[in-house]
Protein backbone atom coordinates (compact mmCIF):
# COMPACT_ATOMS: atom_id res chain seq x y z
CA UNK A 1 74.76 50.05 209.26
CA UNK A 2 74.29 53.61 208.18
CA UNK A 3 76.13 55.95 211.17
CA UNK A 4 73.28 58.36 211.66
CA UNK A 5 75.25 61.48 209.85
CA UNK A 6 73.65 63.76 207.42
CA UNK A 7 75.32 64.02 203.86
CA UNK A 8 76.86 67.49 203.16
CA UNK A 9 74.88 69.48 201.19
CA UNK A 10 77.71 68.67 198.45
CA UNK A 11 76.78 65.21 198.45
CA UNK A 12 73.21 65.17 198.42
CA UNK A 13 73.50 66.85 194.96
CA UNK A 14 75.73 64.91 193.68
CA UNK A 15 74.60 63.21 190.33
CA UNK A 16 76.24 59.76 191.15
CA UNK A 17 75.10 59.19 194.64
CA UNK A 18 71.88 60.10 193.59
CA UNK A 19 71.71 57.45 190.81
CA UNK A 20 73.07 55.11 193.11
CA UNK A 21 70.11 55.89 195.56
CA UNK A 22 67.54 55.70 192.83
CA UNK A 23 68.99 51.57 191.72
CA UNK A 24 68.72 50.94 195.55
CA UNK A 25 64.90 52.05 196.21
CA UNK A 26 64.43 50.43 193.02
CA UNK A 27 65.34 46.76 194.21
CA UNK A 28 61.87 45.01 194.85
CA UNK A 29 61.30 43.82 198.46
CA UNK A 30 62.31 40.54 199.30
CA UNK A 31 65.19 40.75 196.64
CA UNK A 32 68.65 41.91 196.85
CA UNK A 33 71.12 43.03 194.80
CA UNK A 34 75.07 43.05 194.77
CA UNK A 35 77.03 45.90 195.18
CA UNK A 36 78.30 46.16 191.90
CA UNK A 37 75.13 45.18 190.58
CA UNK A 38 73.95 48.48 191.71
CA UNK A 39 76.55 50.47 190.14
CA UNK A 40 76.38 48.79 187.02
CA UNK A 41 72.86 49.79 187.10
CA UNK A 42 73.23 53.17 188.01
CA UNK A 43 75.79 53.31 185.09
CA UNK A 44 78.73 52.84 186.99
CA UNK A 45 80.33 49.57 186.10
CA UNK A 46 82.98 48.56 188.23
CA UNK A 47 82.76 50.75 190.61
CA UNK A 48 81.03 48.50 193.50
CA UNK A 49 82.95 50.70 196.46
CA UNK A 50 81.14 53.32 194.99
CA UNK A 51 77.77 51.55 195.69
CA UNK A 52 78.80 51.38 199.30
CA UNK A 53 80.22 54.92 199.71
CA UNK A 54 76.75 55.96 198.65
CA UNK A 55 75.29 54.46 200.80
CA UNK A 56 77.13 54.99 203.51
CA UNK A 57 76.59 59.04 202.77
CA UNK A 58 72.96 58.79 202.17
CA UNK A 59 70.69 61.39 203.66
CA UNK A 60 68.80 60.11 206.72
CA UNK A 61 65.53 61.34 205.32
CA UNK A 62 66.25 59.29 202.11
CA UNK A 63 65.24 56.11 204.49
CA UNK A 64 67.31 53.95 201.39
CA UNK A 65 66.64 49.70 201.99
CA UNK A 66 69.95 49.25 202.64
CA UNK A 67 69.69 46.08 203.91
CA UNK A 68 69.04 44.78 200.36
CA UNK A 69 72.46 44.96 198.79
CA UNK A 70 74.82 42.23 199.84
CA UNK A 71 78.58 41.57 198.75
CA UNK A 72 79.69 39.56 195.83
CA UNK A 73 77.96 36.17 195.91
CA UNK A 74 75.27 37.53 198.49
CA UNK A 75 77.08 37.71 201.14
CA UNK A 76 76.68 39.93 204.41
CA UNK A 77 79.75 41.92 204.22
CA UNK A 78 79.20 42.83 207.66
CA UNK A 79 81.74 41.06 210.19
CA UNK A 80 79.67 37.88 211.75
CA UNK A 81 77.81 38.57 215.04
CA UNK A 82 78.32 42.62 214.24
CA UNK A 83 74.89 44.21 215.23
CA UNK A 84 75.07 45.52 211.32
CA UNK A 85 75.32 42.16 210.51
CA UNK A 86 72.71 41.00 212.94
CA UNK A 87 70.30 44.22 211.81
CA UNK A 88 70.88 43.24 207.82
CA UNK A 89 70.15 39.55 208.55
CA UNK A 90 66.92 40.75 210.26
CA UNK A 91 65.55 42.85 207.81
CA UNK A 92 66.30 40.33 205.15
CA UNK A 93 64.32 37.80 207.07
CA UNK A 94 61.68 39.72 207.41
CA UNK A 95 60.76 40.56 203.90
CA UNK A 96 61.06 36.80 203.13
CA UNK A 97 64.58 36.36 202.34
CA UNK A 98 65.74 33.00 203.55
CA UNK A 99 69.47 33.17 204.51
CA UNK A 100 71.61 31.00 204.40
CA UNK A 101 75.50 31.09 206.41
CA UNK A 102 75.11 34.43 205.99
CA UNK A 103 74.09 34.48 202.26
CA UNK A 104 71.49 35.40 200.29
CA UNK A 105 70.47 32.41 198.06
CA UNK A 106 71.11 33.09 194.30
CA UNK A 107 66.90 32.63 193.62
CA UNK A 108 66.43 35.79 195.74
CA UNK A 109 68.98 38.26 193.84
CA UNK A 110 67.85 40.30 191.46
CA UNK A 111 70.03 41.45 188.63
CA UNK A 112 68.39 45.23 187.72
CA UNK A 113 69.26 44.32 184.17
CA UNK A 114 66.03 46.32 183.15
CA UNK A 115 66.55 49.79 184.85
């Protein structure tokens, strides 16, 4: 769950985070995405703590759908019962995303293959 901060003025210009921001408002509601999905989409292969840095450092106006991108094999990397676990698993639900333990089921991922 995204702390409230605002990004340095640094940040917000920064090329990366900003392609990383662009694969994340691009993921279609009721979908979600891994985090290294999203890097490999924003051309950054690998690099799936980079994903969640950037999102982590996003500008509050940005209003990203964080809630979208899961950990490898859809999980919720939030801890169990955490209220950014609790939040995630909400907003999921209500774009249609059927959970399951804590997953997102593999018909509901997207892979952003054509961005």
């Amino acid at each position: 769950m995204r702390r409230g901060k605002r990004a340095p003025r640094s940040e917000e210009a920064n090329p990366a985070l900003q392609a990383i921001w662009h694969v994340v408002c691009s993921i279609p509601r009721g979908r979600a995405a891994t985090y290294g999905t999203v890097a490999r989409a924003a051309g950054f292969p690998g690099r799936a703590r980079q994903a969640g840095f950037a999102l982590r450092r996003s500008p509050q106006g940005l209003r990203l759908p964080w809630h979208r991108v899961v950990g490898a094999g859809g999980r919720i990397v939030f801890a169990p019962g955490s209220a950014a676990h609790r939040e995630q698993a909400r907003r999921l639900r209500a774009e249609g995303v059927a959970l399951r333990r804590g997953r997102v089921p593999p018909e509901a991922m997207t892979d952003l293959s054509q961005l």
